[in-house]
Each structure stands twice: as structure tokens, then as C-alpha cells.
Protein backbone atom coordinates (compact mmCIF):
# COMPACT_ATOMS: atom_id res chain seq x y z
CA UNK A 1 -26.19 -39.36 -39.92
CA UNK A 2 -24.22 -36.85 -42.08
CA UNK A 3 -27.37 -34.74 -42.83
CA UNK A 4 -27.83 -34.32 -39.31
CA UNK A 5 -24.56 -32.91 -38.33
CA UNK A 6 -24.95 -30.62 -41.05
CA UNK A 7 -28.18 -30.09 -39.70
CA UNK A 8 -26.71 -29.07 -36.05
CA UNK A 9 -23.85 -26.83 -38.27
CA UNK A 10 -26.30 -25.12 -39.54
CA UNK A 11 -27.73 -24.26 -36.52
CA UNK A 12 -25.06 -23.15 -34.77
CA UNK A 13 -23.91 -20.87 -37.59
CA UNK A 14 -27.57 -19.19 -37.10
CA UNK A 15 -26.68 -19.20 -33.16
CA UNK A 16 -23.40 -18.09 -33.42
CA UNK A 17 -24.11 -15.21 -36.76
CA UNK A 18 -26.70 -14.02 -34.02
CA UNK A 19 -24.69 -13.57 -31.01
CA UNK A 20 -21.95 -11.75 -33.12
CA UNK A 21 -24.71 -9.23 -33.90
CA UNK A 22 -26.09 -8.66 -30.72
CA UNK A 23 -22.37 -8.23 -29.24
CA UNK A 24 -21.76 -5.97 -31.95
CA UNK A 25 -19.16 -7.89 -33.72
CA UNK A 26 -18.14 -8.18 -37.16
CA UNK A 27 -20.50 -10.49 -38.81
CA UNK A 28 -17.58 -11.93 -40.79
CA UNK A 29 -16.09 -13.83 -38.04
CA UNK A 30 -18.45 -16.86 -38.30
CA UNK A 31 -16.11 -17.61 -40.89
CA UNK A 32 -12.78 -18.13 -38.59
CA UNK A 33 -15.53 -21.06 -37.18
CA UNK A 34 -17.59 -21.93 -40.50
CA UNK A 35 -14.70 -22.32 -42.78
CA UNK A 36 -11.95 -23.41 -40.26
CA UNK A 37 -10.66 -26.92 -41.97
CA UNK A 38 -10.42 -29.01 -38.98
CA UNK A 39 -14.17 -27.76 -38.22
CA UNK A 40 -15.52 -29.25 -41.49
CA UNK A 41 -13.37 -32.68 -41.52
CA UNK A 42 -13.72 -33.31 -37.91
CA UNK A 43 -17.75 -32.45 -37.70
CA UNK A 44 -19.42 -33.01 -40.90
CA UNK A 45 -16.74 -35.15 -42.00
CA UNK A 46 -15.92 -37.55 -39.57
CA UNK A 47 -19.19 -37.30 -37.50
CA UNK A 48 -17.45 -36.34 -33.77
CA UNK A 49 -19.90 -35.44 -30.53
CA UNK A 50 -18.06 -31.81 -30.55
CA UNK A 51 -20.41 -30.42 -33.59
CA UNK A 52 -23.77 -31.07 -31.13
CA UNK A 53 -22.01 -29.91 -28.04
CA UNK A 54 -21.48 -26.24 -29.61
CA UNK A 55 -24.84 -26.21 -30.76
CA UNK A 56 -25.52 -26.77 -27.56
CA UNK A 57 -23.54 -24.11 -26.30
CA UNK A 58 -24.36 -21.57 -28.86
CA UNK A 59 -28.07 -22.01 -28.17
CA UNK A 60 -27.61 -21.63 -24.71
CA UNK A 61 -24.97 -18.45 -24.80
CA UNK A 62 -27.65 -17.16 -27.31
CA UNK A 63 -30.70 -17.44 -25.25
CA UNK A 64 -28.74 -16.36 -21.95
CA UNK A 65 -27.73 -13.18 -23.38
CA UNK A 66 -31.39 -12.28 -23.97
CA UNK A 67 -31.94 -13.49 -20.40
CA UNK A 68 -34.41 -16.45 -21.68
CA UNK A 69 -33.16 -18.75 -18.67
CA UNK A 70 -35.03 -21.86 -19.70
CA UNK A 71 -34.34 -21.81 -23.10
CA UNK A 72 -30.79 -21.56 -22.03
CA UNK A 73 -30.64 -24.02 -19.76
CA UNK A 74 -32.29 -26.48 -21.90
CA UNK A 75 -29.08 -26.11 -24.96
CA UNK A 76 -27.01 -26.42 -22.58
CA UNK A 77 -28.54 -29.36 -21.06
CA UNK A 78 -28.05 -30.69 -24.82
CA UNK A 79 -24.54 -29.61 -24.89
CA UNK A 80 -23.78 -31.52 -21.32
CA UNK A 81 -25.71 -34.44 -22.85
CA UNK A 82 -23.46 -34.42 -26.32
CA UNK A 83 -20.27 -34.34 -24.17
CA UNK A 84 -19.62 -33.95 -20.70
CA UNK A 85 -17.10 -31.08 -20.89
CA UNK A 86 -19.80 -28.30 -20.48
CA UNK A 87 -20.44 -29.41 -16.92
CA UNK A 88 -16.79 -27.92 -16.18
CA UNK A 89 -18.87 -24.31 -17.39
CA UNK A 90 -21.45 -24.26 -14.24
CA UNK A 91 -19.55 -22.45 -11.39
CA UNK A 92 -19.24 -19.79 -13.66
CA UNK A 93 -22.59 -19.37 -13.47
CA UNK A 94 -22.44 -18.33 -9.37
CA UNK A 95 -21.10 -15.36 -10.13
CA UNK A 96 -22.32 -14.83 -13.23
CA UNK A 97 -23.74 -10.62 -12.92
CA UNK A 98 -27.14 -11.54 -14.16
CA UNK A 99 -27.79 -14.24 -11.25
CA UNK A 100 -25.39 -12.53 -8.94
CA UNK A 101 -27.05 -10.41 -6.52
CA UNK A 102 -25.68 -8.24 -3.67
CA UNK A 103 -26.34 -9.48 0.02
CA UNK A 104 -27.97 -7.71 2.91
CA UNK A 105 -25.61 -4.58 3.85
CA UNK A 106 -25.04 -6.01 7.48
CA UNK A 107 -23.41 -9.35 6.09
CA UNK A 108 -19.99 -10.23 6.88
CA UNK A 109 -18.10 -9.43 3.78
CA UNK A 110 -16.88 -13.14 3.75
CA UNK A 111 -20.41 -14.04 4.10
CA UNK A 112 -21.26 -12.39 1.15
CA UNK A 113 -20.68 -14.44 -1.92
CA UNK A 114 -22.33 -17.55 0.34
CA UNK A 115 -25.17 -15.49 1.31
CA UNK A 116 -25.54 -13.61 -2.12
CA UNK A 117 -25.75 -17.83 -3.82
CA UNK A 118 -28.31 -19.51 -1.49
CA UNK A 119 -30.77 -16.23 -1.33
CA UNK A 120 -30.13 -16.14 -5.70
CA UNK A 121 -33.60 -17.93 -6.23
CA UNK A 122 -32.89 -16.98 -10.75
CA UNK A 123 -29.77 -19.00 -9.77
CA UNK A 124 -30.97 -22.49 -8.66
CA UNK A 125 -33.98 -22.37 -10.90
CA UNK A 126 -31.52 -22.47 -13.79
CA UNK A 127 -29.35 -25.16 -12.31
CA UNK A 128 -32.21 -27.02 -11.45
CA UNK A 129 -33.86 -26.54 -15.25
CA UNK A 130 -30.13 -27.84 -16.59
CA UNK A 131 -30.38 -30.90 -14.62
CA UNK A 132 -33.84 -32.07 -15.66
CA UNK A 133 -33.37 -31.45 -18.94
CA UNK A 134 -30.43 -33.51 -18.59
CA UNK A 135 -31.86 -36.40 -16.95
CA UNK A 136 -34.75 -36.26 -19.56
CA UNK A 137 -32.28 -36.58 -22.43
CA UNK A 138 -30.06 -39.88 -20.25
CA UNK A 139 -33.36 -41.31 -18.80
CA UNK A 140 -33.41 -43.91 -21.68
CA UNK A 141 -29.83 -44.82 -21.32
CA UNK A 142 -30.08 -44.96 -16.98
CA UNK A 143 -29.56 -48.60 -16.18
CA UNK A 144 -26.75 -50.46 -14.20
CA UNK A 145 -24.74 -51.53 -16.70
CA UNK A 146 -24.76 -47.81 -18.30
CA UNK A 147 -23.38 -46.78 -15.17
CA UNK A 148 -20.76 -49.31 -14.73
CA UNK A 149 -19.26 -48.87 -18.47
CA UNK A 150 -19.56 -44.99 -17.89
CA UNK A 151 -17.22 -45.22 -14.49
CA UNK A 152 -14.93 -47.87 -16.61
CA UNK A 153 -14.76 -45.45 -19.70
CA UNK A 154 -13.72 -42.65 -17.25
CA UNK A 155 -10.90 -44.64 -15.18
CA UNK A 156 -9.56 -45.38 -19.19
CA UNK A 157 -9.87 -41.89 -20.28
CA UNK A 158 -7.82 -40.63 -16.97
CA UNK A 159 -5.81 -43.16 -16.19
CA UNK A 160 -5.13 -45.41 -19.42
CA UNK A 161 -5.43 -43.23 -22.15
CA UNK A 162 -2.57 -41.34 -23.78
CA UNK A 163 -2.07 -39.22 -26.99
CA UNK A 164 -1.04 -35.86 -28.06
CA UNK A 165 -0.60 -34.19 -24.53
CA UNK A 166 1.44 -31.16 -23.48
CA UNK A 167 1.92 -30.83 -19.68
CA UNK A 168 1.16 -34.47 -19.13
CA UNK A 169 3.89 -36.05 -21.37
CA UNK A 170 6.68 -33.60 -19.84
CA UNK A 171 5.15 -34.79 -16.36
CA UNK A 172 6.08 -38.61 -17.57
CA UNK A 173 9.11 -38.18 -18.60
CA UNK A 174 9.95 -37.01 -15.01
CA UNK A 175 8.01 -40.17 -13.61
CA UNK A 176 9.93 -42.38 -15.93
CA UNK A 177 13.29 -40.88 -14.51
CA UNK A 178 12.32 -40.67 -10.59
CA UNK A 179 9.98 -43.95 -10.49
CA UNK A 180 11.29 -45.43 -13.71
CA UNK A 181 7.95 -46.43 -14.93
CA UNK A 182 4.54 -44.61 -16.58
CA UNK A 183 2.85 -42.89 -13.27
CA UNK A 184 -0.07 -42.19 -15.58
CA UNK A 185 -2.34 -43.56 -12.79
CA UNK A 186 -0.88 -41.01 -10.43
CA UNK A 187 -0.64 -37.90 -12.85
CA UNK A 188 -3.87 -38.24 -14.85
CA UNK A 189 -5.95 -37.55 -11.97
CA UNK A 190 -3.51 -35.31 -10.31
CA UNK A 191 -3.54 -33.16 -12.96
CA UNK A 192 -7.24 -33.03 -13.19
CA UNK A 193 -7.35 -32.04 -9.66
CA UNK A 194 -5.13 -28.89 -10.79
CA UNK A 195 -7.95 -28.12 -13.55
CA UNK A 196 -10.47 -28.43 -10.85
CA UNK A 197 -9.07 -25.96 -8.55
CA UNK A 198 -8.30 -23.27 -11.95
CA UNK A 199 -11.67 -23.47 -12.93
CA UNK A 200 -13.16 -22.96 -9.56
CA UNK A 201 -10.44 -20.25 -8.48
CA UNK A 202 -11.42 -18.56 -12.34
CA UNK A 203 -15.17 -18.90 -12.07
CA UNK A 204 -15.30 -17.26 -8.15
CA UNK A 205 -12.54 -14.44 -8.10
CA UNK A 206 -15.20 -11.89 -9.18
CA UNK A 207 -18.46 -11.29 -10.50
CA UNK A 208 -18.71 -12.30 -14.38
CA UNK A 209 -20.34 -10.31 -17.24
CA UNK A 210 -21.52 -12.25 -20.55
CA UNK A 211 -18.43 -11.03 -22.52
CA UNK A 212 -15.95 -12.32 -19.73
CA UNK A 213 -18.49 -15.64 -18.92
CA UNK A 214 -17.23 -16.79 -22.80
CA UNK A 215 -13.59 -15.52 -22.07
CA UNK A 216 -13.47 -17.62 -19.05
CA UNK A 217 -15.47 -20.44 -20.50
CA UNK A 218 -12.25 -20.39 -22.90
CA UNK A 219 -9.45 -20.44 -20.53
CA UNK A 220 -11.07 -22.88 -18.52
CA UNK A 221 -11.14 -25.77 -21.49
CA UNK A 222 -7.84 -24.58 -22.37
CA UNK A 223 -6.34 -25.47 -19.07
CA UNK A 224 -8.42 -28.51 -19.30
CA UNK A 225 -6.70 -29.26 -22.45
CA UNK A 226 -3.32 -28.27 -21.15
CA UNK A 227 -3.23 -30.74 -18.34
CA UNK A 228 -4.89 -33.75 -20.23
CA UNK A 229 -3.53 -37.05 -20.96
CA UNK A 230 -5.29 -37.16 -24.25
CA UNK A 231 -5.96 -34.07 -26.82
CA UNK A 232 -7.70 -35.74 -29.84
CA UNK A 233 -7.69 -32.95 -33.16
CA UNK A 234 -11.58 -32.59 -32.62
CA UNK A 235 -11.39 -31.37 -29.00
CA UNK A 236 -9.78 -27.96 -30.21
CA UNK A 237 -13.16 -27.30 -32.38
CA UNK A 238 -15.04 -25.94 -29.18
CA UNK A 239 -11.58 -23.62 -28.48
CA UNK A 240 -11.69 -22.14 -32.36
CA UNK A 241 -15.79 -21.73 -31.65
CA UNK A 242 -15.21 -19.34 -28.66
CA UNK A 243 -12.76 -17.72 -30.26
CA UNK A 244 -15.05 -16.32 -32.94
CA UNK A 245 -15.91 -13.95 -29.97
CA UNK A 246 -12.60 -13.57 -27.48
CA UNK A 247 -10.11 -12.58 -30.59
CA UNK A 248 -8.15 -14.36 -29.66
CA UNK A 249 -5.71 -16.38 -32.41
CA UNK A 250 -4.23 -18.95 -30.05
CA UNK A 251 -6.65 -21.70 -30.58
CA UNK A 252 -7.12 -21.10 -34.65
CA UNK A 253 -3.06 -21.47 -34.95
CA UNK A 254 -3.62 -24.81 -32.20
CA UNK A 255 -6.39 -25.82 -35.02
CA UNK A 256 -4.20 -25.99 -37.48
CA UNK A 257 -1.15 -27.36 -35.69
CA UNK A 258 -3.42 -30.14 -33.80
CA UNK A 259 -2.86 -31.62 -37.55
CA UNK A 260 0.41 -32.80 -36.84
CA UNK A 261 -0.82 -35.57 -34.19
CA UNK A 262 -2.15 -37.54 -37.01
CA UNK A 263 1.08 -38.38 -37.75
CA UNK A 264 1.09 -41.33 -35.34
CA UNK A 265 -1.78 -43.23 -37.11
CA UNK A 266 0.49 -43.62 -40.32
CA UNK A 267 3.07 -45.78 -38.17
CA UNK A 268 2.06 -49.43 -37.94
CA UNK A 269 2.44 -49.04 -34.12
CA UNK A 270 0.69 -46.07 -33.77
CA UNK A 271 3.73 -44.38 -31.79
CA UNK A 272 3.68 -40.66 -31.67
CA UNK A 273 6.54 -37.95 -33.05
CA UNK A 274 7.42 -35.95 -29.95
CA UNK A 275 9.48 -33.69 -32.04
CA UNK A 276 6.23 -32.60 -33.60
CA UNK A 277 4.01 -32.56 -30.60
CA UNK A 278 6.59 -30.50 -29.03
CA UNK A 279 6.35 -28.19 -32.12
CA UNK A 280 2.90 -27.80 -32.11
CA UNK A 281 2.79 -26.85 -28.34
CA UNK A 282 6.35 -24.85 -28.43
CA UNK A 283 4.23 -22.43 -30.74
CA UNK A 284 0.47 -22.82 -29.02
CA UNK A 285 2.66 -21.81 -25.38
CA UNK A 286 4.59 -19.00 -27.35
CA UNK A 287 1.25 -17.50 -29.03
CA UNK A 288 -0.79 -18.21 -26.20
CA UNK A 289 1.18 -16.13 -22.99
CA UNK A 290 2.32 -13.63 -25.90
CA UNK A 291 -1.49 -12.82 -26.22
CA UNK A 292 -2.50 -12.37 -22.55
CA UNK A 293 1.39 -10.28 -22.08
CA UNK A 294 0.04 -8.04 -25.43
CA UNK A 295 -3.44 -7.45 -23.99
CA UNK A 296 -2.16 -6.58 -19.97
CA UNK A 297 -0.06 -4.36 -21.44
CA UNK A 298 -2.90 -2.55 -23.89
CA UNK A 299 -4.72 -2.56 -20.80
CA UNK A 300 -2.08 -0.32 -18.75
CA UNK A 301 -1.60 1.45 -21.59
CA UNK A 302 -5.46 2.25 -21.36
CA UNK A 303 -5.90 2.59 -17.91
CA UNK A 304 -3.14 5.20 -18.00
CA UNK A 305 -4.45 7.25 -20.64
């Protein structure tokens, strides 16, 4: 099993040392992903889904920048099939410049982005591809009792399930002083709802290029992340993988702070350190808005020059 998550490492490195050459970056950054520590021990190490899911997404990203739309669609109908995460990435995809084509000139302009996605023929076909390559790769799983331990494992994993979050832990505390009990059943999916409407409201504002589909693709887990009841260490691996090509340092610091969550598995009860989650998110928040403050203002600062 080890040889073939090496196997899918390898890959992406060829996927991702690709892309960095085609975009015209430094060929040296497939280190911040190749050599990042909780990369190796959480993929080749200890074996987690997150290794095939950005092979998945590195084929596809790959193959979409050379406009090869089935080839595309079918890594990341792998990806989707590895974890379900990457089916938070397909609205980006409606406005996406590539598919996105302008409307007849006598459309309403609120008409326009609903005429420009049912007339985008490129569009649907790739949808379409992403979905049968995805039921091809569940078909031999599809039965009843699949189904019924998939909607069970979801109700656990947003309304049970609890461990290293951010927004959702400051969110319970409130509960516990208002209600004066966990409102984890209320505030899991709540929250999710919030994540739905940011990655909607991100992927529709305006029309995406392949550098800003990645950036987006980015913020969008990161919110995800942000407003989860549960952040294993592995989930930040996708976050350090895009940032081989945003530049941006937020996740690779979160990489290494993630670390500190482990602490709870050397207690007997498993119970967590909140001074140390709090430290590890104190500095991800800090990092994270002082980034996007640093680059609006380089990008006044540009504008005006």
C-alpha cells in the first residue's frame, strides 16, 4: 500500500514540476510541497486519502491548462472519488474564462451569466465527463447499505465530530454560555451553510482565469477549513499543495503549526490544549489577513504607478 502512495507522489511531483513550468514559475518550488514534513509523514507515512486527491487535482489543473477537457475531467473525477472535498471546486468552473462565453448583445445584463451557462455547450460536456467518470470509479461500491453508512458518516462528521477547530470552538463556547450545552448539531451545519454561500459568492463574482481558478480553489478550502468542526493535520496538505503556485506562506506556517493538535492523543482522554490550538490559529489569522492587507496594498501601489 506504501509503494502506491509513493507511486501517486510521484506523480503529482511530475504534475505539479510541469504546471510550475508552463506558468513560468520557479521550478524550485515543488520543494515547499515535496519536502514539506507533514506532506511526507501524513502521505507516504501514514497512508491518508489527501496524497490521491492532489494527484487528482494536479492531473486535472495540468491537463485543463492545456485545454485537454477530458483528460481533465477524468483526474478530477479521481480526485472527487479519493475525497469528496473537490466537489466544493465545480462552480468555479461556470465562470471559469475558458468555458465562459459572452451572451447575445440584446440580453438583459442580468440575463447574462444565466444565458452565457446554459448556451456554454464546452461547459456541460465537462461536467457531464466529471460525473461519469465518477460514477465509473463508485459503481462497485453503489448499493443500499453504501448509501446508508455514507449519509451516517456525514451526520458524524457535521454534527458529532470535533477536533482542532478555529471558528467552530469559539462558536461553542458561546453556545455553552447562552444554551449551556454543546449546540454542535446546530453550528456544524450552520457553519457549513456559511462555506456554501463563500464559495458560491467567490466562484460567481467574475469571470475566472487559470491563475485566479487555483487562487480561489485556495480560499475556498481555507474557509472550508475555517468554519469546520474537525481540522485533522492531513487536511492542510491540499492548502501547502496550492500554495506551491499562489505564494502564498499562510498555509506552509498552518503546516507546521497543525503539529501542535497532536498533542491531544498523548492524554489518556484524548482532551485537546486550547491554549495551543488558539496559538496555532492566533498566528494562521495574523499571517493569513496580513497577506491579503500586503498584497491590496502592492496592488494600489501598482495600479497607481
Amino acid at each position: 500500500m506504501k509503494a502506491t502512495y509513493l507511486l501517486a507522489e510521484l506523480l503529482s511531483f511530475y504534475f505539479i514540476y510541469q504546471l510550475l513550468h508552463q506558468l513560468s514559475l520557479p521550478a524550485h518550488r515543488i520543494l515547499l510541497y515535496a519536502l514539506n514534513p507533514l506532506v511526507i509523514v501524513e502521505l507516504s507515512g501514514n497512508m491518508h486519502p489527501e496524497g490521491w486527491m492532489v494527484l487528482g487535482l494536479s492531473g486535472s489543473l495540468y491537463y485543463l491548462y492545456q485545454r485537454k477537457f477530458t483528460l481533465s475531467a477524468f483526474w478530477l473525477a479521481m480526485a472527487i472519488s479519493a475525497k469528496l472535498l473537490p466537489l466544493m471546486f465545480l462552480p468555479f468552473f461556470l465562470r471559469y474564462k475558458v468555458f465562459y462565453r459572452d451572451p447575445l448583445p440584446q440580453a438583459r445584463t442580468y440575463m447574462k451569466p444565466i444565458i452565457t451557462v446554459l448556451k456554454n455547450l464546452t461547459l456541460w460536456r465537462f461536467y457531464s465527463t466529471v460525473g461519469v467518470f465518477c460514477l465509473l470509479a463508485w459503481l462497485p461500491l453503489l448499493d443500499l447499505s453504501m448509501l446508508l453508512g455514507f449519509l451516517d458518516s456525514l451526520d458524524l462528521y457535521f454534527q458529532r465530530f470535533e477536533f482542532n477547530a478555529s471558528i467552530y470552538y469559539v462558536v461553542r463556547a458561546i453556545g455553552y454560555q447562552v444554551k449551556g450545552y454543546n449546540i454542535i448539531q446546530i453550528a456544524g451545519p450552520l457553519l457549513s451553510l456559511f462555506t456554501v454561500i463563500f464559495v458560491f459568492w467567490t466562484a460567481l463574482k467574475r469571470p475566472i482565469s487559470f491563475d485566479t481558478l487555483i487562487k480561489r480553489w485556495q480560499m475556498a478550502l481555507t474557509a472550508f477549513f475555517l468554519m469546520a468542526t474537525i481540522v485533522h493535520p492531513w487536511y492542510i496538505v491540499t492548502l501547502v499543495f496550492f500554495s506551491v503556485f499562489t505564494r502564498q506562506w499562510y498555509a506552509l506556517i498552518w503546516s507546521a503549526l497543525v503539529i501542535l493538535s497532536y498533542y491531544a492523543y498523548q492524554q489518556q482522554n484524548y482532551e485537546e490544549h486550547m491554549g495551543l490550538i488558539a496559538l496555532e490559529y492566533l498566528v494562521v489569522f495574523v499571517i493569513l489577513f496580513g497577506e491579503s492587507a500586503l498584497k491590496k496594498k502592492i496592488t494600489k501601489l501598482t495600479h497607481s504607478i
